[in-house]
Protein backbone atom coordinates (compact mmCIF):
# COMPACT_ATOMS: atom_id res chain seq x y z
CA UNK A 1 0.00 0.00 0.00
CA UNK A 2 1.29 3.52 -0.74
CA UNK A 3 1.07 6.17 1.94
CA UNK A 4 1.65 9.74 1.39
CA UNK A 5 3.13 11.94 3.85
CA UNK A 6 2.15 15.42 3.12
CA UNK A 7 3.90 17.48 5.76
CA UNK A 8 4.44 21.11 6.90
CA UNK A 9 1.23 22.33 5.77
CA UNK A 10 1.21 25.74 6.69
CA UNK A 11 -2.34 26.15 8.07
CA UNK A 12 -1.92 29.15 10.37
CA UNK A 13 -0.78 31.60 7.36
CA UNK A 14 -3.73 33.32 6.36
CA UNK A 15 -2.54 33.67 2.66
CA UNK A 16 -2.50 29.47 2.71
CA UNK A 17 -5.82 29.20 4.35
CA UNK A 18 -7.17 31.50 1.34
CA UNK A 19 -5.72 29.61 -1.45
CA UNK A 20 -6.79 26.34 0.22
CA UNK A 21 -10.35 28.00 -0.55
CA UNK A 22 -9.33 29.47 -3.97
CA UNK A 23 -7.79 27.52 -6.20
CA UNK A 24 -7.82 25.09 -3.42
CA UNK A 25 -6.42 21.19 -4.25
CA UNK A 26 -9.08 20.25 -7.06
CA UNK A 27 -8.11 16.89 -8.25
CA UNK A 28 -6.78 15.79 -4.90
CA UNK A 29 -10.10 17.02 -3.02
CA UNK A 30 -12.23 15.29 -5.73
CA UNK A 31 -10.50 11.79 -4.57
CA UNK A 32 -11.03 12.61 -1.14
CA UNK A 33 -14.69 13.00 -1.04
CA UNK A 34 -15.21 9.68 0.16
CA UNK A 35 -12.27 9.52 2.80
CA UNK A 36 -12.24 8.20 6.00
CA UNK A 37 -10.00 9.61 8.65
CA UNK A 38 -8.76 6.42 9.59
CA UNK A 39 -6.15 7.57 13.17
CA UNK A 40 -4.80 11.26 14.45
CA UNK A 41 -3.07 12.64 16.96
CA UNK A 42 -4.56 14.19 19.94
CA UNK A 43 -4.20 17.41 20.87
CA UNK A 44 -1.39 18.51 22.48
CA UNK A 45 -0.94 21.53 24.50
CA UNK A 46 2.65 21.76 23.87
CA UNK A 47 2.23 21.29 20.09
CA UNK A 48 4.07 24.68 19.24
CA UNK A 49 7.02 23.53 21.57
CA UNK A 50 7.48 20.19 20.54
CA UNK A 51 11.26 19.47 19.39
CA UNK A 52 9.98 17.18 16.88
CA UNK A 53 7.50 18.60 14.25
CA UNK A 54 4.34 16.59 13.63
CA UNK A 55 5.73 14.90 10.53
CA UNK A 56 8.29 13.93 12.38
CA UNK A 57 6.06 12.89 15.39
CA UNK A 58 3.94 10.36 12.66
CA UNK A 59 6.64 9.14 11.29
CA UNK A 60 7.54 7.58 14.15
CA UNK A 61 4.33 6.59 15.41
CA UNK A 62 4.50 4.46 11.80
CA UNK A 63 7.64 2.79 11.88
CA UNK A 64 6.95 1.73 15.23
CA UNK A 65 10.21 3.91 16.55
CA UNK A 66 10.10 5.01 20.30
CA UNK A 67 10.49 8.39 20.71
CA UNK A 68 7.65 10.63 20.53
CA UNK A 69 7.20 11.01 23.70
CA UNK A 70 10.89 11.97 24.70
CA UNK A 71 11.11 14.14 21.87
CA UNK A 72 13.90 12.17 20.29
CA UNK A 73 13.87 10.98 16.60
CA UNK A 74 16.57 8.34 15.52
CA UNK A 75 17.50 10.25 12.29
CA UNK A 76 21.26 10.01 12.55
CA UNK A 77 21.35 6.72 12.94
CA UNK A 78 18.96 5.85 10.30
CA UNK A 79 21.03 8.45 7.98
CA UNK A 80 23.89 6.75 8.91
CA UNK A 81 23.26 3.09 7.40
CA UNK A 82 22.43 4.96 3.96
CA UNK A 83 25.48 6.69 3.86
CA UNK A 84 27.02 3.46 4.87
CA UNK A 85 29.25 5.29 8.14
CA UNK A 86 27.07 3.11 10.20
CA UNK A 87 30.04 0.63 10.74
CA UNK A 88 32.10 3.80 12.04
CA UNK A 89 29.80 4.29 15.04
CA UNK A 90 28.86 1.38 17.34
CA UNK A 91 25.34 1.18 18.07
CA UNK A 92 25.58 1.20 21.45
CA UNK A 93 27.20 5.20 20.72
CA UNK A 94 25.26 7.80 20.65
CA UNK A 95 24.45 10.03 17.36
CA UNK A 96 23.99 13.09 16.14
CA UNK A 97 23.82 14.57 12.82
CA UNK A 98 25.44 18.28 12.43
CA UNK A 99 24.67 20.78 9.79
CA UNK A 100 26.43 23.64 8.81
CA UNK A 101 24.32 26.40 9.25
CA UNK A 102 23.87 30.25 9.67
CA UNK A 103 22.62 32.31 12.50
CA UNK A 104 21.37 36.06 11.95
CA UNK A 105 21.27 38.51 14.34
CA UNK A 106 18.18 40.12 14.73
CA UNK A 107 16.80 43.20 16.22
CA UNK A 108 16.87 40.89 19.83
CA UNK A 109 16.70 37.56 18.86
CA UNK A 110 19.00 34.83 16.76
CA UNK A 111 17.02 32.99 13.63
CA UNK A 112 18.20 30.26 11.76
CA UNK A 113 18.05 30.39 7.96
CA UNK A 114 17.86 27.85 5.95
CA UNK A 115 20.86 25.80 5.39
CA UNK A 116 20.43 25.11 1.89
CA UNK A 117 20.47 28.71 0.87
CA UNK A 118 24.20 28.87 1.90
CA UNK A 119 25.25 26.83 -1.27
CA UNK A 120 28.25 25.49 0.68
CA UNK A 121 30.50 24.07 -1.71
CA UNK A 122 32.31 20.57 -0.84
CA UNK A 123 35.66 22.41 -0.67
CA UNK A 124 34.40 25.46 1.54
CA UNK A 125 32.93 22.39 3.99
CA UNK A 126 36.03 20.45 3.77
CA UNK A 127 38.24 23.27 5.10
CA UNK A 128 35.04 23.73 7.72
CA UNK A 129 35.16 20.63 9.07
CA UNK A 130 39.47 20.12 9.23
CA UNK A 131 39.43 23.44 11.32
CA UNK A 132 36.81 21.51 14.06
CA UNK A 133 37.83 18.08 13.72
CA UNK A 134 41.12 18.42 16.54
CA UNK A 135 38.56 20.71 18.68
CA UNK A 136 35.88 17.09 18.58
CA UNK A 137 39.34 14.80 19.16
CA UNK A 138 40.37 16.10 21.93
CA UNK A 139 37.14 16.41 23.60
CA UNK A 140 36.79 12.72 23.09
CA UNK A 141 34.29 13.08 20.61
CA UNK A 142 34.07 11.47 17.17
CA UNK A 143 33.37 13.27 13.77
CA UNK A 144 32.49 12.23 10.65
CA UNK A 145 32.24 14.29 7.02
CA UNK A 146 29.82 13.16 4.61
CA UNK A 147 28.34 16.05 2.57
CA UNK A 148 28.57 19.57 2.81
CA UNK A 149 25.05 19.96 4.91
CA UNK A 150 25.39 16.12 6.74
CA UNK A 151 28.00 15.22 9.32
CA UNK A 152 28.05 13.08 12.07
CA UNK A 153 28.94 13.56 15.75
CA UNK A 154 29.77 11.04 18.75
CA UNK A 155 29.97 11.11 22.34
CA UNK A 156 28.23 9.56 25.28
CA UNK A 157 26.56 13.04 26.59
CA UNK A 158 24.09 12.50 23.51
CA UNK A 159 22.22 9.67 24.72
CA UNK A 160 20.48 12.24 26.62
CA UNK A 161 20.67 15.41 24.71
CA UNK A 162 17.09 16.10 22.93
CA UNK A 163 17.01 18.53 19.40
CA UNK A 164 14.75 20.01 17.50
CA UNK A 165 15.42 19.67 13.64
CA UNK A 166 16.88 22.57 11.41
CA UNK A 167 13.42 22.74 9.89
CA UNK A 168 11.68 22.86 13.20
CA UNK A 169 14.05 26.10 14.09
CA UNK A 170 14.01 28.07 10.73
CA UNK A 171 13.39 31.47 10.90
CA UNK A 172 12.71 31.55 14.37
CA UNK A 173 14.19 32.79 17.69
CA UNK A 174 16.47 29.86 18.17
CA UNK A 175 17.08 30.23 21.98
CA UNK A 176 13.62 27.73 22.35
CA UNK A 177 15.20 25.40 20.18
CA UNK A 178 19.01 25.11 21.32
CA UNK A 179 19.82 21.88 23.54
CA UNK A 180 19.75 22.96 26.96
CA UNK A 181 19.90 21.37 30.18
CA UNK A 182 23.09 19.47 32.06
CA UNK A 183 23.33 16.98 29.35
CA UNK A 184 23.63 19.30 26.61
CA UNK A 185 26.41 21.18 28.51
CA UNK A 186 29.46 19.53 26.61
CA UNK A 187 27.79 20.13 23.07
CA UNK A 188 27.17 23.59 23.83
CA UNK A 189 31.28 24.08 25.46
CA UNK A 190 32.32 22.13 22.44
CA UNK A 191 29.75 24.82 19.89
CA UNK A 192 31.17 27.99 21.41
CA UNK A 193 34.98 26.76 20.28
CA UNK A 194 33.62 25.91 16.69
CA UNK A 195 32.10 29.40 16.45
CA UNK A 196 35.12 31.22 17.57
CA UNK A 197 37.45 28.82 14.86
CA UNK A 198 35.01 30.08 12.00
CA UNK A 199 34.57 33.18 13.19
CA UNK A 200 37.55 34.72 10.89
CA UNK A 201 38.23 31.33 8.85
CA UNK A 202 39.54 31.90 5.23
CA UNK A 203 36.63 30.19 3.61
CA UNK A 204 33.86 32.74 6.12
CA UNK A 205 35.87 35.69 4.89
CA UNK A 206 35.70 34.70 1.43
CA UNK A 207 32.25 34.44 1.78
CA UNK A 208 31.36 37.58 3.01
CA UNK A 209 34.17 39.18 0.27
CA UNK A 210 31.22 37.28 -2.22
CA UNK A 211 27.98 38.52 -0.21
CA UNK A 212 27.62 35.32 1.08
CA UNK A 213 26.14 34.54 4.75
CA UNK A 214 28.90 33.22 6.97
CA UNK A 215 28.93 29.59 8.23
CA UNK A 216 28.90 30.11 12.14
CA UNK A 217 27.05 27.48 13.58
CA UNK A 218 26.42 23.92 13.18
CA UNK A 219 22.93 22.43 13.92
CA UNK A 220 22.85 19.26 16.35
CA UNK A 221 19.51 16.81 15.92
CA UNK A 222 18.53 13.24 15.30
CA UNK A 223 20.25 11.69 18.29
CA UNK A 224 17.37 9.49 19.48
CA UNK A 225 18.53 5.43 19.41
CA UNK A 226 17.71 3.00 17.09
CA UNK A 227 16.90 -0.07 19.01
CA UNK A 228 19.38 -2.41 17.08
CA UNK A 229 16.03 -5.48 16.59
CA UNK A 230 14.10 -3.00 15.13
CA UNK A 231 12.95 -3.55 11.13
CA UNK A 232 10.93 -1.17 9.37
CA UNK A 233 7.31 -1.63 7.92
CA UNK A 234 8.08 1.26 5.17
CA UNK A 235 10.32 2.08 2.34
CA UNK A 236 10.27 5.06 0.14
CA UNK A 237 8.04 4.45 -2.67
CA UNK A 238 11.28 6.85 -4.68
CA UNK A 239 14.64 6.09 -3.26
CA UNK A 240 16.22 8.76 -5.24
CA UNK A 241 13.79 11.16 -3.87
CA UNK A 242 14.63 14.79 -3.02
CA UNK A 243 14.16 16.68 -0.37
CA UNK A 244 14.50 19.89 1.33
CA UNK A 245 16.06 18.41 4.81
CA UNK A 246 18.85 15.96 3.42
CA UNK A 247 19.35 14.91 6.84
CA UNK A 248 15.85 13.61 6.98
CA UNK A 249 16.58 12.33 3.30
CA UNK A 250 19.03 10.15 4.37
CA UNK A 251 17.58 9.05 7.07
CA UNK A 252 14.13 7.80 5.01
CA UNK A 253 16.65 6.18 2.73
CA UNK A 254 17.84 4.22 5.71
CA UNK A 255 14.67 2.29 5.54
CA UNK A 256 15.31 0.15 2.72
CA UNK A 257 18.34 -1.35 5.41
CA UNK A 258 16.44 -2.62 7.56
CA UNK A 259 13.41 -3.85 5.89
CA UNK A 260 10.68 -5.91 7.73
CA UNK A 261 9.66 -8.86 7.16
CA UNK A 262 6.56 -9.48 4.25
CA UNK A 263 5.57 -6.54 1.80
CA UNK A 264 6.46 -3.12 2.93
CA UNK A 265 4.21 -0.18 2.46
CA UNK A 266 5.82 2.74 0.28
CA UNK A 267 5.69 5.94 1.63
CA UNK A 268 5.69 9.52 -0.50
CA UNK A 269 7.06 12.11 1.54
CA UNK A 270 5.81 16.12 -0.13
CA UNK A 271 7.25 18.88 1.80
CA UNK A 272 4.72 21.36 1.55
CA UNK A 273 6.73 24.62 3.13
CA UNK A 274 9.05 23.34 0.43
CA UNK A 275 6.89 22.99 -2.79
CA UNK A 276 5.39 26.47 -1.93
CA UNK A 277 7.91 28.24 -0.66
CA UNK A 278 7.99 30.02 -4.40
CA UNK A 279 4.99 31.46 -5.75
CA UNK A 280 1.77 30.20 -3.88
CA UNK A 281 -0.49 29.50 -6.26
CA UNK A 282 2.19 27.74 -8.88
CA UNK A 283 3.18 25.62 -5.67
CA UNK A 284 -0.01 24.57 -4.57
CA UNK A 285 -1.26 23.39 -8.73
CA UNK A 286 2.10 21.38 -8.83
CA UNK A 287 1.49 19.85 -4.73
CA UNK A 288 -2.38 19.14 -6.36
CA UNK A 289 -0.96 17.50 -9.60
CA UNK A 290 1.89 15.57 -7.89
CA UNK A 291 -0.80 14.63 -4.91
CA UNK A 292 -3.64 13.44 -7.21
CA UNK A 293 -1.49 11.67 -9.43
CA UNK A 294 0.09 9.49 -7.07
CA UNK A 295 -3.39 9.05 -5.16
CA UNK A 296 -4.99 8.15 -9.02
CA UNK A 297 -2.31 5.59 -9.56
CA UNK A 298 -2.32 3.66 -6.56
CA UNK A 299 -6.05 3.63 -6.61
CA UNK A 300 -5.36 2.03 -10.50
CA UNK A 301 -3.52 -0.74 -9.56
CA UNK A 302 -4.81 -1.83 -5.47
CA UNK A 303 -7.90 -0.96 -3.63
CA UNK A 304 -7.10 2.15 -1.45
CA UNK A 305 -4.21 4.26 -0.14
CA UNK A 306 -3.88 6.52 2.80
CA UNK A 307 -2.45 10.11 3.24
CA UNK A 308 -1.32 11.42 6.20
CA UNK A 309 -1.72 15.44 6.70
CA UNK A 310 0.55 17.39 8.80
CA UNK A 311 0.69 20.91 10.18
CA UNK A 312 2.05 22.68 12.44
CA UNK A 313 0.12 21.50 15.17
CA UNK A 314 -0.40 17.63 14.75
CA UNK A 315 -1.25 15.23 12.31
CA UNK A 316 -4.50 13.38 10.48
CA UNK A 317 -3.99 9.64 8.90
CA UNK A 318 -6.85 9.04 5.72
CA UNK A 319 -8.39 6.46 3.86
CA UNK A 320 -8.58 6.61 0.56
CA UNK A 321 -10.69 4.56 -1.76
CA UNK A 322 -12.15 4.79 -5.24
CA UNK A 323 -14.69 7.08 -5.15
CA UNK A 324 -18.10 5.38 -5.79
CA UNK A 325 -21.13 8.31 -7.45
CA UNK A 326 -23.79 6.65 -6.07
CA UNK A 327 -22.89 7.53 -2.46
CA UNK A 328 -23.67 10.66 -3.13
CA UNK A 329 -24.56 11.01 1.24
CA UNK A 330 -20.92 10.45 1.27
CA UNK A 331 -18.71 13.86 0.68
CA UNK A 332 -15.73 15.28 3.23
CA UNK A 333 -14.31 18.68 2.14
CA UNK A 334 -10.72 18.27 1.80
CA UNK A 335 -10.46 21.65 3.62
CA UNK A 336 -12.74 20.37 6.74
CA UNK A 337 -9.87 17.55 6.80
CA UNK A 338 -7.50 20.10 7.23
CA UNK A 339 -9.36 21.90 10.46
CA UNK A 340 -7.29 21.60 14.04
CA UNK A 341 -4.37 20.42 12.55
């Protein structure tokens, strides 16, 4: 069965709410008339504050991963096996994945931006990373290089350490979303000595010489364990698929290394902030067309499929089966699915 993942749905924006009214998601809400909400999350009080976003939170909750309750998502370990650096890191070891990132400086607050905007070049994160790499040795920790925006971190103080992903902290205040408490104490000792080794590092200066924002942070998340019996029920229907977090990427495309036993369900993961974070109304035609399409041609070939809709306060699992006209009692508004979440 195919399952659909379409996460970061920006309900709150009133420009979104208004074009999920007009032009709205035509061909996806006309195979949705009949659907069932088949699970959901409750509501959480804490939904804003969460480290992991609900996207992350289902994902979870569907490959049967602990951690959504303690905030911790195994990302870096499931990253890890698809970059094949798994073998580097014992299991028993805590993880973490580390992106290069930037931090602005606001009027009274820090934001992250996005880290793919900084087009860091595998040469500019080579030199990055050799500056840091003694600072990690001789703290006892271990570091890996893998691509420009995915590295890998080591050290026993992670098992406890909980992170919110880069996505979870763009563009906002990032003092809410920095590891804090006693555990997170040599991360954040080890941070403030990476900052100050960037701060006037050839490849930063060059940047700024260019116009380019400096690299002066990196981005810990995804230390959460992977219990090392566990096999997962999904795989991505696209293994060469794209998307905007390539830590979370990598970590889907762990999947397919640990497969469960008996037919695994596909999953289609559609990054809404992403797909709209041009123009609107172009973005949300191309989310409709790439959303019905895949709904249309699972429908084709087996008997249903289910889509999972995320926001930015929890998430909403749906059945979807071929619509039948004569049950013409039976019609959900695509947009009434989207209420609450």
């Amino acid at each position: 069965m195919l399952h659909l993942l379409l996460a970061d749905l920006p309900l709150s924006a009133p420009a979104f709410a208004r074009l999920l009214t007009e032009p709205g998601l035509p061909a996806t809400a006309a195979l949705c008339r009949q659907a069932v909400v088949l699970e959901q999350e409750a509501p959480r009080d804490d939904a804003q504050a969460a480290w992991l976003t609900p996207a992350e939170r289902w994902l979870l909750h569907a490959l049967r991963l602990p951690g959504d309750e303690a905030e911790q998502a195994p990302w870096a370990r499931l990253a890890a096996l698809a970059d094949g650096v798994s073998e580097v890191f014992p299991e028993d070891q805590p993880l973490g994945l580390l992106t290069p990132a930037h931090l602005r400086l606001g009027r009274d607050s820090l934001s992250l931006t996005d880290p793919n905007a900084l087009d860091l070049t595998v040469d500019e994160a080579q030199q990055l990373f050799a500056a840091i790499e003694p600072l990690f040795d001789g703290a006892g920790w271990r570091l890996r290089w893998v691509t420009p925006l995915r590295w890998y971190a080591a050290h026993p103080s992670l098992r406890e350490v909980v992170t919110a992903g880069a996505a979870r902290a763009q563009g906002r205040n990032v003092a809410a979303w920095m590891p804090g408490g006693p555990a997170a104490r040599p991360w954040r000792q080890l941070l403030t000595e990476v900052q100050m080794t960037w701060q006037h590092h050839p490849v930063n200066e060059a940047r700024e010489q260019r116009g380019l924002p400096d690299v002066n942070t990196l981005w810990l998340h995804g230390c959460g364990p992977l219990p090392p019996d566990w096999c997962s029920p999904m795989r991505l229907a696209e293994p060469d698929q794209h998307l905007s977090d390539p830590a979370l990427e990598a970590a889907l495309r762990g999947l397919a290394l640990r497969p469960g036993a008996g037919a695994l369900s596909r999953l289609h993961f559609l990054d809404a902030q992403d797909i709209l974070s041009g123009d609107p109304v172009a973005g949300l035609r191309q989310l409709d067309a790439q959303l019905a399409a895949a709904l249309q041609q699972e429908l084709e070939r087996d008997a249903g499929a289910r889509l999972t809709l995320a926001g930015e306060h929890r998430w909403r699992t749906l059945q979807i089966r071929r619509p039948h006209g004569w049950k013409f009692w039976q019609r959900t508004e695509l947009l009434q699915l989207c209420n609450g979440l």
